[in-house]
PDB file of N, CA and C in Angstrom:
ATOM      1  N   UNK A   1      11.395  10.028  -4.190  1.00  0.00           N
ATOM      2  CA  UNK A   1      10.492   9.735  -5.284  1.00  0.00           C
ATOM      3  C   UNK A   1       9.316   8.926  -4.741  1.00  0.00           C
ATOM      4  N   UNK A   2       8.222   9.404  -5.057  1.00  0.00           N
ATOM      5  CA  UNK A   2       7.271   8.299  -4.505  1.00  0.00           C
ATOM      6  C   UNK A   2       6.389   7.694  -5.798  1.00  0.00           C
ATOM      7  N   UNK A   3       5.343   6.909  -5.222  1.00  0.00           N
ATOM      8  CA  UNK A   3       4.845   5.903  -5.966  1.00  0.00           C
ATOM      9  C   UNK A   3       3.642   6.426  -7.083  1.00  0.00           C
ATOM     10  N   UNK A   4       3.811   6.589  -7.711  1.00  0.00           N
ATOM     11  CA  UNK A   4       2.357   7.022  -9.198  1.00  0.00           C
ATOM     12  C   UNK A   4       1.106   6.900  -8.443  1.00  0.00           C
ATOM     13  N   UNK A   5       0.512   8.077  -8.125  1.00  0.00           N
ATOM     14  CA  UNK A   5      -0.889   8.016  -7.777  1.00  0.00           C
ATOM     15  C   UNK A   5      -1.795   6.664  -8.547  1.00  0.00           C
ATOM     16  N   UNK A   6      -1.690   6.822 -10.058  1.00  0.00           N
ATOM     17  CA  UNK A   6      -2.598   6.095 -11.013  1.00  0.00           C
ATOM     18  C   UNK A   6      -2.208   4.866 -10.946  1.00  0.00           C
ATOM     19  N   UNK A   7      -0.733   4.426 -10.443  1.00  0.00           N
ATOM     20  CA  UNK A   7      -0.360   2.769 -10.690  1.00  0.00           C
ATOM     21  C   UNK A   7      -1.543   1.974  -9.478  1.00  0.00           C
ATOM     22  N   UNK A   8      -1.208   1.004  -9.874  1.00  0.00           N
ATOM     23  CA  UNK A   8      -2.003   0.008  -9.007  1.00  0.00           C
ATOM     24  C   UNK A   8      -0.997  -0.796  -7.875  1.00  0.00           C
ATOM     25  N   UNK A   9      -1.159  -0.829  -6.643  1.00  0.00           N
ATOM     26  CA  UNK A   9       0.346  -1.347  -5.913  1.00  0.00           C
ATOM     27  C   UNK A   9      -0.181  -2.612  -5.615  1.00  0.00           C
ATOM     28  N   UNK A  10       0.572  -3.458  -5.867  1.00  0.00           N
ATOM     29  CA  UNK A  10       0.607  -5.408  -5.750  1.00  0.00           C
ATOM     30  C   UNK A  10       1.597  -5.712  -4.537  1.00  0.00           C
ATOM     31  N   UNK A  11       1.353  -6.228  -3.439  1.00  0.00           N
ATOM     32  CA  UNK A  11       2.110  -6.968  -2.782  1.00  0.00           C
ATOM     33  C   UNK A  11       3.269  -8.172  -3.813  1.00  0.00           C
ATOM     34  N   UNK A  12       4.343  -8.065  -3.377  1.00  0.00           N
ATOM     35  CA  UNK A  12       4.714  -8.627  -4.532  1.00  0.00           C
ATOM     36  C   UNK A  12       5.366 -10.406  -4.262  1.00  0.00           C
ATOM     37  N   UNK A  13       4.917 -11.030  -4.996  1.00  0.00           N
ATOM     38  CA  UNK A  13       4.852 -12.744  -4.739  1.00  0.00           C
ATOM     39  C   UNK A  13       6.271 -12.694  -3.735  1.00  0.00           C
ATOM     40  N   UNK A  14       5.636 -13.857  -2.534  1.00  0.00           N
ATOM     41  CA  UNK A  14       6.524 -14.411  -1.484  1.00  0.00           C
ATOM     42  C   UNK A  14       6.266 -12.908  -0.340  1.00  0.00           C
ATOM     43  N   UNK A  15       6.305 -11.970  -0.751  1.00  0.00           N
ATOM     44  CA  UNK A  15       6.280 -11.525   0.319  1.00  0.00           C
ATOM     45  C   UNK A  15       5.233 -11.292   1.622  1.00  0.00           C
ATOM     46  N   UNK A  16       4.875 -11.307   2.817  1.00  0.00           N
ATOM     47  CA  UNK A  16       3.587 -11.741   3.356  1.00  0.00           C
ATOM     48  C   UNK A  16       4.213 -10.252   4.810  1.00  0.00           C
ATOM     49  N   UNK A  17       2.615 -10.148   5.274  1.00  0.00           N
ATOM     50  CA  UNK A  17       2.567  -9.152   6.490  1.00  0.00           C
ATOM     51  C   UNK A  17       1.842  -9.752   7.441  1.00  0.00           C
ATOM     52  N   UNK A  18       1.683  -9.835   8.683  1.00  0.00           N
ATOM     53  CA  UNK A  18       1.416 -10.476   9.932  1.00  0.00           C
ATOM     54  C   UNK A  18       0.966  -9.868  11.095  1.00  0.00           C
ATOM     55  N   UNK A  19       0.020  -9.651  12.032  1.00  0.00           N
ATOM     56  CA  UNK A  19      -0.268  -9.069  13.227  1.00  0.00           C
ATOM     57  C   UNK A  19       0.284  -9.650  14.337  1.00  0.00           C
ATOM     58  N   UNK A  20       1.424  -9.657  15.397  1.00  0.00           N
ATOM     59  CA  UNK A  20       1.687  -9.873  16.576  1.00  0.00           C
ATOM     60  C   UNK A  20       1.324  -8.937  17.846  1.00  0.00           C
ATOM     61  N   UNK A  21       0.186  -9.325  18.100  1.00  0.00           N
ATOM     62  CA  UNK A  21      -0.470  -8.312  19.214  1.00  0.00           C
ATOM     63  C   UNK A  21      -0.515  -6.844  18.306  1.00  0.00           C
ATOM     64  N   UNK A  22      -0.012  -6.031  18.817  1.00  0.00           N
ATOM     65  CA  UNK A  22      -0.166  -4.983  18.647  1.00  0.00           C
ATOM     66  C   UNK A  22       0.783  -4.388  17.546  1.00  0.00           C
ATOM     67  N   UNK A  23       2.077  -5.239  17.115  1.00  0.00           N
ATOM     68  CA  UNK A  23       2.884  -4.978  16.214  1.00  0.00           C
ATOM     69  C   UNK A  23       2.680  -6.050  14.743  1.00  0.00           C
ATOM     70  N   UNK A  24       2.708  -5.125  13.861  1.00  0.00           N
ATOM     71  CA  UNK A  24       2.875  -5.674  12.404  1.00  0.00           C
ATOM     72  C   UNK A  24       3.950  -5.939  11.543  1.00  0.00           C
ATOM     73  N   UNK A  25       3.867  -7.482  11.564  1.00  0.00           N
ATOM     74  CA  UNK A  25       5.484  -7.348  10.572  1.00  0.00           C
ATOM     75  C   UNK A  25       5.659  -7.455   9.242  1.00  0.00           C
ATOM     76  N   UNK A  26       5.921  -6.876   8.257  1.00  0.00           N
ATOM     77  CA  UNK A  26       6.281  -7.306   6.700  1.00  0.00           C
ATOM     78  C   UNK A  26       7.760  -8.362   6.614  1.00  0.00           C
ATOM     79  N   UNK A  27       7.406  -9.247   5.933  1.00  0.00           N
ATOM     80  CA  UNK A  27       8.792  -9.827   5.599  1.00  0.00           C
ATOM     81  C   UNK A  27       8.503  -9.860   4.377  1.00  0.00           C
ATOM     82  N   UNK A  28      10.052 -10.193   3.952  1.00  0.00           N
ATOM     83  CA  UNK A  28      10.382 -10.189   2.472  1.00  0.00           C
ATOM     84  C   UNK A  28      10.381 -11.518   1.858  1.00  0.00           C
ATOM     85  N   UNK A  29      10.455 -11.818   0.598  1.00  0.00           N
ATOM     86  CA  UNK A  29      10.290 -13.581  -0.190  1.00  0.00           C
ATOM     87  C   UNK A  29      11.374 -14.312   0.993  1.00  0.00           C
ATOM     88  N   UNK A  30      12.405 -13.848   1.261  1.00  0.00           N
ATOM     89  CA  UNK A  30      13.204 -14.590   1.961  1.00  0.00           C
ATOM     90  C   UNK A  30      12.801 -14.799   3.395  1.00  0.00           C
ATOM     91  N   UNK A  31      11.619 -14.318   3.360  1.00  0.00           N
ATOM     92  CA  UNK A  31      11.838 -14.558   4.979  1.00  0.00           C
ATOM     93  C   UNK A  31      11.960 -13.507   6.189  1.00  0.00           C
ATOM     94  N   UNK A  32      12.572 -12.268   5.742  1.00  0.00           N
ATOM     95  CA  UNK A  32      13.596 -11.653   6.672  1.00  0.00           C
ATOM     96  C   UNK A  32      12.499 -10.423   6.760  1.00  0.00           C
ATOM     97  N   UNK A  33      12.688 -10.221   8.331  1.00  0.00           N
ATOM     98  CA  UNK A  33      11.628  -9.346   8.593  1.00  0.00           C
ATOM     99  C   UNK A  33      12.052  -7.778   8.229  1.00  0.00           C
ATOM    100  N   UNK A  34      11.449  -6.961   7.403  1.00  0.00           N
ATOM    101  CA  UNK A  34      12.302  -5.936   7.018  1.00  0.00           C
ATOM    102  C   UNK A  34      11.364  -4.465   7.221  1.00  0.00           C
ATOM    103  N   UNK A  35      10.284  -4.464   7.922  1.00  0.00           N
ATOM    104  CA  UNK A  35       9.435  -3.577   8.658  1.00  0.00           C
ATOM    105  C   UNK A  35       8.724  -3.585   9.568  1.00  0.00           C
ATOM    106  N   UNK A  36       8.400  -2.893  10.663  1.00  0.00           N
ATOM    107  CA  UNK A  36       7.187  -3.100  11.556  1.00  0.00           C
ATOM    108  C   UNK A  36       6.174  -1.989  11.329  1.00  0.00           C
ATOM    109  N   UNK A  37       5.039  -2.119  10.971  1.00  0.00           N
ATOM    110  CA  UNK A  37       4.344  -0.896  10.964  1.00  0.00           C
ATOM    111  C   UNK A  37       3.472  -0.425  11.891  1.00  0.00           C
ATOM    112  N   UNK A  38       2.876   0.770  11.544  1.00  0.00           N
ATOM    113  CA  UNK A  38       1.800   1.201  12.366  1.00  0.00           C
ATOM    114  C   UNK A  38       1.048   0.686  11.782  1.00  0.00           C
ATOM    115  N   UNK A  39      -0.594   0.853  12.187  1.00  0.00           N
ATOM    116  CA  UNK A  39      -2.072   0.341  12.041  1.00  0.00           C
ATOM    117  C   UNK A  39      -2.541   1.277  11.211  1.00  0.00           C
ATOM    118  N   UNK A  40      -2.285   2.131  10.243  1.00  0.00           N
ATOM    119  CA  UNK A  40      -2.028   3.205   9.049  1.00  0.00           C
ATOM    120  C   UNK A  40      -1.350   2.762   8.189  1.00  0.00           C
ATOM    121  N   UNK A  41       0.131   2.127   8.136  1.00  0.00           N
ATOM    122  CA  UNK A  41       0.888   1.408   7.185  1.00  0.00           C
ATOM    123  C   UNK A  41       0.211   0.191   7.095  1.00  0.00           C
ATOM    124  N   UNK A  42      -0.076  -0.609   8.083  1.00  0.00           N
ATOM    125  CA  UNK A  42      -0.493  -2.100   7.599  1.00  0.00           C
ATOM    126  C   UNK A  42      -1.837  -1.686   6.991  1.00  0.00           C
ATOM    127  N   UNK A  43      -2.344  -0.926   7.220  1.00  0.00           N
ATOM    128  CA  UNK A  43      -3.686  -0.924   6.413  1.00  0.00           C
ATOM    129  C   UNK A  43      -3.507  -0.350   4.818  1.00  0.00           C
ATOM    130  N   UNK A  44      -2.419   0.077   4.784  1.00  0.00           N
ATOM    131  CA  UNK A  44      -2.429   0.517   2.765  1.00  0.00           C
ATOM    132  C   UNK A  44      -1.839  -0.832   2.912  1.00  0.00           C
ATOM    133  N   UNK A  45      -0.813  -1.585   3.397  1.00  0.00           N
ATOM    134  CA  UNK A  45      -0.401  -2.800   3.102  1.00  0.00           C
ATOM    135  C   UNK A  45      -1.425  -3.934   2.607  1.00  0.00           C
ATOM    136  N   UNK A  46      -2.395  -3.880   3.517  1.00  0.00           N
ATOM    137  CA  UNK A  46      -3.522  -5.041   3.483  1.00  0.00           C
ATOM    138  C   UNK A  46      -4.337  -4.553   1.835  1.00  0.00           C
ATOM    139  N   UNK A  47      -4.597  -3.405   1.329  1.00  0.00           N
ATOM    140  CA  UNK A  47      -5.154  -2.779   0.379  1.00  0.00           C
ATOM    141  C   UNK A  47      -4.414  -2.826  -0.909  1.00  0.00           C
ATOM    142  N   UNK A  48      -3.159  -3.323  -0.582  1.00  0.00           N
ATOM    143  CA  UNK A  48      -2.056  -3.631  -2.023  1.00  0.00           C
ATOM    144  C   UNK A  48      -2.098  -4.615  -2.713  1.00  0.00           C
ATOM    145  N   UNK A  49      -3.455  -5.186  -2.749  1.00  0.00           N
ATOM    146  CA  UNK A  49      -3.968  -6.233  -3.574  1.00  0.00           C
ATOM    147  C   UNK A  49      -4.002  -6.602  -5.214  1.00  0.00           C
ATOM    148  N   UNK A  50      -3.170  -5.165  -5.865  1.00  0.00           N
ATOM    149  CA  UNK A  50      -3.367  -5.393  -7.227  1.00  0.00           C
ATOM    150  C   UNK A  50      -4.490  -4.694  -7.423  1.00  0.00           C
ATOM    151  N   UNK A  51      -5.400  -4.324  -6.904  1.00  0.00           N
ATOM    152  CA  UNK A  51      -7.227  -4.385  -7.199  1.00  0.00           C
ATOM    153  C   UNK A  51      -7.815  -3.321  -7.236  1.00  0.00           C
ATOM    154  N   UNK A  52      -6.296  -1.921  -6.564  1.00  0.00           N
ATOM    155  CA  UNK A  52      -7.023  -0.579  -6.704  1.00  0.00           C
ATOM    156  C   UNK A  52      -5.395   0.365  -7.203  1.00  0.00           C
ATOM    157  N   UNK A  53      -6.164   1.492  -7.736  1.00  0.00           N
ATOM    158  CA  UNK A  53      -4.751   2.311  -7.567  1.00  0.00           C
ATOM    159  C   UNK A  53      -4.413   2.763  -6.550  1.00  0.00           C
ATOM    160  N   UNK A  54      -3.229   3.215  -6.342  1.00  0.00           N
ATOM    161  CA  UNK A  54      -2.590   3.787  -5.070  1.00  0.00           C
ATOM    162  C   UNK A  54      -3.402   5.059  -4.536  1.00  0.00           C
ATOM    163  N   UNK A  55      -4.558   6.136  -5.631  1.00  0.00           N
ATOM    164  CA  UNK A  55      -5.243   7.264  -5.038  1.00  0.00           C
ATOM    165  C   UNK A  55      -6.290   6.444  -4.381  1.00  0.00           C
ATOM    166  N   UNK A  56      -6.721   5.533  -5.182  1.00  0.00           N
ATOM    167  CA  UNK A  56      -7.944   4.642  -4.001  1.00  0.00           C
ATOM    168  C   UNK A  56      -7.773   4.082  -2.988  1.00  0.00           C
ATOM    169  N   UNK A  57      -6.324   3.747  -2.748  1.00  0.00           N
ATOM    170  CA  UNK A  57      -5.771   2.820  -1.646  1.00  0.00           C
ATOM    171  C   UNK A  57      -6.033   4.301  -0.411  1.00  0.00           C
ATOM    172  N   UNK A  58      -5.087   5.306  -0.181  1.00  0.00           N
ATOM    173  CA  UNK A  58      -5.227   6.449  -0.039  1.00  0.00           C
ATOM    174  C   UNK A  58      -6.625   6.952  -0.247  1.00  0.00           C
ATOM    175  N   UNK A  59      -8.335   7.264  -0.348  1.00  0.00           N
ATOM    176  CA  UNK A  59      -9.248   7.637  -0.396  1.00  0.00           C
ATOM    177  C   UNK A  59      -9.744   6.839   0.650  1.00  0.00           C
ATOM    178  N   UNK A  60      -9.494   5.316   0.599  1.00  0.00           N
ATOM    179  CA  UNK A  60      -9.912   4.243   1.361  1.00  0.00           C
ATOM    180  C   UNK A  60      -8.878   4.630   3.455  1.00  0.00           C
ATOM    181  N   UNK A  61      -8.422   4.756   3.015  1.00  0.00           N
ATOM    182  CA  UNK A  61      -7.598   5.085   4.238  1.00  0.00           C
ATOM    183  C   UNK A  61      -8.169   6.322   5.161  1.00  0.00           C
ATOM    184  N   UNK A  62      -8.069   7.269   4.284  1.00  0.00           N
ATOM    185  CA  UNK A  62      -8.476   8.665   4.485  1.00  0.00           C
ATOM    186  C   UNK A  62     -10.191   8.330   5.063  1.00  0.00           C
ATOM    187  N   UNK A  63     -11.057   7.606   4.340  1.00  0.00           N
ATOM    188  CA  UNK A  63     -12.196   7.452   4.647  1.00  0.00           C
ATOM    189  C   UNK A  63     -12.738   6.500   6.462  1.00  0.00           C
ATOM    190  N   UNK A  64     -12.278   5.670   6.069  1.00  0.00           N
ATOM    191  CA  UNK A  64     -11.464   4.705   7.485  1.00  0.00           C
ATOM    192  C   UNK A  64     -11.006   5.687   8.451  1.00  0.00           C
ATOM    193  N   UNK A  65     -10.025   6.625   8.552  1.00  0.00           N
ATOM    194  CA  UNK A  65      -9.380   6.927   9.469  1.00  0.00           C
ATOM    195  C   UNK A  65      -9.530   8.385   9.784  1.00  0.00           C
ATOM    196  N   UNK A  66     -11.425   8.951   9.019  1.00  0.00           N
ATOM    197  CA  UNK A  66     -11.844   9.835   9.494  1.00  0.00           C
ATOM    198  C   UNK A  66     -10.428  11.159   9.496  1.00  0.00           C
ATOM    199  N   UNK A  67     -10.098  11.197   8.037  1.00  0.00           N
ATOM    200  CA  UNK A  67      -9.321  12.011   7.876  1.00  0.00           C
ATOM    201  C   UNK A  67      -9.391  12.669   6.060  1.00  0.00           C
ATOM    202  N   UNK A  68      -8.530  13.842   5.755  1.00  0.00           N
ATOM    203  CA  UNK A  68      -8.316  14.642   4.795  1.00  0.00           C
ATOM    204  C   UNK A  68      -7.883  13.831   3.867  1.00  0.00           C
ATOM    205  N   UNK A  69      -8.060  13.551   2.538  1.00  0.00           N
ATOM    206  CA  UNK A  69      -7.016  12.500   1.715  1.00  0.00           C
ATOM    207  C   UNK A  69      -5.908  13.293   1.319  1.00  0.00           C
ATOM    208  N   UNK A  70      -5.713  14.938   0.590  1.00  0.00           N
ATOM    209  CA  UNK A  70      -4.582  15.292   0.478  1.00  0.00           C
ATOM    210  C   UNK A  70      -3.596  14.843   1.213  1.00  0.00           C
ATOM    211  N   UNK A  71      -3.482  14.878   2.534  1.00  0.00           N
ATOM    212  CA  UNK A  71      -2.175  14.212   3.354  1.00  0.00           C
ATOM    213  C   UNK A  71      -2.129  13.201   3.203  1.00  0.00           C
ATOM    214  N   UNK A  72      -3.174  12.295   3.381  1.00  0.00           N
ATOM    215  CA  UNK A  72      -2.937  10.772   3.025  1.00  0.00           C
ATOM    216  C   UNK A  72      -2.726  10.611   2.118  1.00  0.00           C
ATOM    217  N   UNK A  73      -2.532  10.881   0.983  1.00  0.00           N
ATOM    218  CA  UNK A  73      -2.155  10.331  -0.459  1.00  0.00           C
ATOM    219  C   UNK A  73      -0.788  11.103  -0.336  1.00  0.00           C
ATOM    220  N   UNK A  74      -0.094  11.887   0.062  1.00  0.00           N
ATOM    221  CA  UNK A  74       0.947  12.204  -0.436  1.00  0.00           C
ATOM    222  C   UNK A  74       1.744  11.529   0.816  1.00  0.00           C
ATOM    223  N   UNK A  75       1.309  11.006   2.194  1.00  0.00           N
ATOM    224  CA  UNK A  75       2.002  10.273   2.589  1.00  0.00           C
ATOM    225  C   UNK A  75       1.898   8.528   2.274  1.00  0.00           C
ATOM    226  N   UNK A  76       0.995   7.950   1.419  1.00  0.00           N
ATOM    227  CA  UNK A  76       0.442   6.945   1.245  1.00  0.00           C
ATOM    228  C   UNK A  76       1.419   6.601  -0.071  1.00  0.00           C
ATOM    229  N   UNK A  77       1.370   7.651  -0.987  1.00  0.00           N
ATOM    230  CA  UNK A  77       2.630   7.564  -2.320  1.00  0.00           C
ATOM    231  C   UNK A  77       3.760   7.510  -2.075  1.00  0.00           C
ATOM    232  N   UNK A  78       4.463   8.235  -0.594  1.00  0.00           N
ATOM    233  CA  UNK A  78       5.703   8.167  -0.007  1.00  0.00           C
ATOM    234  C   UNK A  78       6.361   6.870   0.208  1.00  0.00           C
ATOM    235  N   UNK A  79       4.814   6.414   1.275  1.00  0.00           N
ATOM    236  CA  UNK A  79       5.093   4.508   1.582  1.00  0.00           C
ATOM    237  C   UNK A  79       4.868   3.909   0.683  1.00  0.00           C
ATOM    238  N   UNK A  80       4.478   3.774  -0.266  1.00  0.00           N
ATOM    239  CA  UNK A  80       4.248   2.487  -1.383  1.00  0.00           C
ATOM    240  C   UNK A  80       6.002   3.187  -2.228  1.00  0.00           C
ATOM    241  N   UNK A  81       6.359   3.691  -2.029  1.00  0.00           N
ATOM    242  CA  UNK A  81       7.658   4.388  -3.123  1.00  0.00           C
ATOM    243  C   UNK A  81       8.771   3.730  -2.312  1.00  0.00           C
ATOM    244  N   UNK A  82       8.597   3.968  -0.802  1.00  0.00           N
ATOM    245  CA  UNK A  82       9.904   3.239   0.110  1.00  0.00           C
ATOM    246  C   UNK A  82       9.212   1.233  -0.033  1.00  0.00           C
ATOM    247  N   UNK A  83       8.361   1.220  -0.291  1.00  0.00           N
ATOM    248  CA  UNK A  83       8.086  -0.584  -0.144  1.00  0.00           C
ATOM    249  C   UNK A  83       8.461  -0.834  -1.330  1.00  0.00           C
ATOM    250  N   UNK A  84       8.151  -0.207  -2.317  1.00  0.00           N
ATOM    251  CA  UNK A  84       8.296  -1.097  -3.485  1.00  0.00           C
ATOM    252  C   UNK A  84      10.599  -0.710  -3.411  1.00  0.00           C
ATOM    253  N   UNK A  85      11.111  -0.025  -3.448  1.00  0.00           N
ATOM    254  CA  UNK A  85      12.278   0.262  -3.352  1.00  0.00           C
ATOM    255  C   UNK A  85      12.871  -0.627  -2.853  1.00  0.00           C
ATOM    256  N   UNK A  86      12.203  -1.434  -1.241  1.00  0.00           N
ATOM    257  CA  UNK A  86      12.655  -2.184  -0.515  1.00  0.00           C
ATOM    258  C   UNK A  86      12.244  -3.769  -1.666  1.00  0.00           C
ATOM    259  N   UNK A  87      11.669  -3.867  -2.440  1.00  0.00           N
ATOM    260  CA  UNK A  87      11.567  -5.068  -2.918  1.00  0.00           C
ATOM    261  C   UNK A  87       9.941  -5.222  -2.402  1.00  0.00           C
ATOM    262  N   UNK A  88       9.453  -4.827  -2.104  1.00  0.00           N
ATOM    263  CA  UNK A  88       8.089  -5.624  -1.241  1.00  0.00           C
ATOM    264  C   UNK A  88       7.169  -5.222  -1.501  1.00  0.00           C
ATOM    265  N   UNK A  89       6.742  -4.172  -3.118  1.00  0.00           N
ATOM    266  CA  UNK A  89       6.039  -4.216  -4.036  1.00  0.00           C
ATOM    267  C   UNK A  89       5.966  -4.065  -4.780  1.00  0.00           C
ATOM    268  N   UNK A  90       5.207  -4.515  -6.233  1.00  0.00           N
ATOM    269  CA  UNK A  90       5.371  -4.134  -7.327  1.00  0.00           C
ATOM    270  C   UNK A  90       4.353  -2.915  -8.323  1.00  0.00           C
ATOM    271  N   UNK A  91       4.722  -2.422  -8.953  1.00  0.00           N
ATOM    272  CA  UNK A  91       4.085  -1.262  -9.374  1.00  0.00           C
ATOM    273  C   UNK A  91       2.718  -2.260 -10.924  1.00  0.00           C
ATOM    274  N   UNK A  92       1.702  -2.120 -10.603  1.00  0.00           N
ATOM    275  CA  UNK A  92       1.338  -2.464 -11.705  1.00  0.00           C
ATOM    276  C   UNK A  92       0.440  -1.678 -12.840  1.00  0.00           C
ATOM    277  N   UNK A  93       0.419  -0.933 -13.852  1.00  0.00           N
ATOM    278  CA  UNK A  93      -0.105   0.084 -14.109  1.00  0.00           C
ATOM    279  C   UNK A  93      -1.699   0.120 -14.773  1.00  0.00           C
ATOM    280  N   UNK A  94      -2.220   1.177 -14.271  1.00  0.00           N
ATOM    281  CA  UNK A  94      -3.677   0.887 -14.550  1.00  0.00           C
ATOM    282  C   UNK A  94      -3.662   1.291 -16.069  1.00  0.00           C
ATOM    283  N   UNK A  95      -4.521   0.617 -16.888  1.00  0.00           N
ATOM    284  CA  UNK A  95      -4.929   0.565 -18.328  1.00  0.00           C
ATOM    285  C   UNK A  95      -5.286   2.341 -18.277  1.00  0.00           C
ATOM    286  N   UNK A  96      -5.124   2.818 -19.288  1.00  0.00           N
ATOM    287  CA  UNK A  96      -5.179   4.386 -20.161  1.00  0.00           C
ATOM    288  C   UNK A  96      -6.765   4.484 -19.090  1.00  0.00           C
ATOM    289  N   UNK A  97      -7.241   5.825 -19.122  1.00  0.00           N
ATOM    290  CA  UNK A  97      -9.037   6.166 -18.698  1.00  0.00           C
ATOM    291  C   UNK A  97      -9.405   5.142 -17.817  1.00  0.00           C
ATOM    292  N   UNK A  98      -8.051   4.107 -17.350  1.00  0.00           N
ATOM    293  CA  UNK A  98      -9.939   3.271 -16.575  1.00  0.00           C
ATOM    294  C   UNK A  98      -9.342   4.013 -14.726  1.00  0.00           C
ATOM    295  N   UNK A  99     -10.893   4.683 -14.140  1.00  0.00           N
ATOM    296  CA  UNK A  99     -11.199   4.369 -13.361  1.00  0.00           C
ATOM    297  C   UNK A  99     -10.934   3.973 -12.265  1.00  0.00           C
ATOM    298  N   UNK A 100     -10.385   4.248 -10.922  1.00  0.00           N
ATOM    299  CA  UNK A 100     -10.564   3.717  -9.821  1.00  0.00           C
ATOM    300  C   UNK A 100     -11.218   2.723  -9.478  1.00  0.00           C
ATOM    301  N   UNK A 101     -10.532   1.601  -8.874  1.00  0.00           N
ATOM    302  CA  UNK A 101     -11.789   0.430  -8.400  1.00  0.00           C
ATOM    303  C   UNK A 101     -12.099   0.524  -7.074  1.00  0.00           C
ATOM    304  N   UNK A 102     -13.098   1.212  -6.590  1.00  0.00           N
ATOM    305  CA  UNK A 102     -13.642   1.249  -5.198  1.00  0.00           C
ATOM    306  C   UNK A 102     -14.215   0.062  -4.682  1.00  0.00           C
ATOM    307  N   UNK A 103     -13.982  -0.071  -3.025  1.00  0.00           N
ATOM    308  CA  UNK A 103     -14.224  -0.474  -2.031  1.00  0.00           C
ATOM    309  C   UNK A 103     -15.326  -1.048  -2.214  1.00  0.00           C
ATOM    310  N   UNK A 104     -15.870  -2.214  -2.388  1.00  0.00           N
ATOM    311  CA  UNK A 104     -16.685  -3.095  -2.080  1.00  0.00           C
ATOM    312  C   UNK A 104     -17.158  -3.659  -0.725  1.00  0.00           C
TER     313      UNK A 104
END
């Protein structure tokens, strides 16, 4: 099952992500390190601000990484569906008609 194109994905309180050289870690409220990502995952990670929906998070990626968004959004909905599952985000839903909030 993956994550609602239209929801909005929130990092969810306590939990924090980190750069060590070349590896990225997510931990959970507790502490406990429970992913390492690529430089593709930490970047929808860093974008899970509450502030866009998950197709903008995904448009933003796709745009960045000089790529197609069809694949990126259906692998971008995959990962926000396994994070939030894991506890480490929350789904927040965008109001009826509104809009994408783009990249500033």
């Amino acid at each position: 099952m993956s994550f609602p194109e239209g929801s909005v994905p929130r990092r969810r309180a306590g939990t924090s992500g980190e750069g060590f050289g070349a590896d990225f870690l997510v931990l959970d409220a507790e502490g406990r390190t429970l992913r390492g990502l690529n430089p593709t995952a930490a970047r929808i990670w860093a974008l899970c601000d509450g502030q866009r929906t998950a197709r903008a998070v995904a448009e933003q990626v796709a745009s960045e990484f000089s790529t197609d968004v069809g694949p990126v959004l259906a692998d971008t909905l995959r990962f926000l569906g396994e994070l939030q599952r894991k506890g480490l985000l929350d789904e927040v839903r965008a109001p009826a008609g509104a809009a994408p909030l783009e990249e500033t």
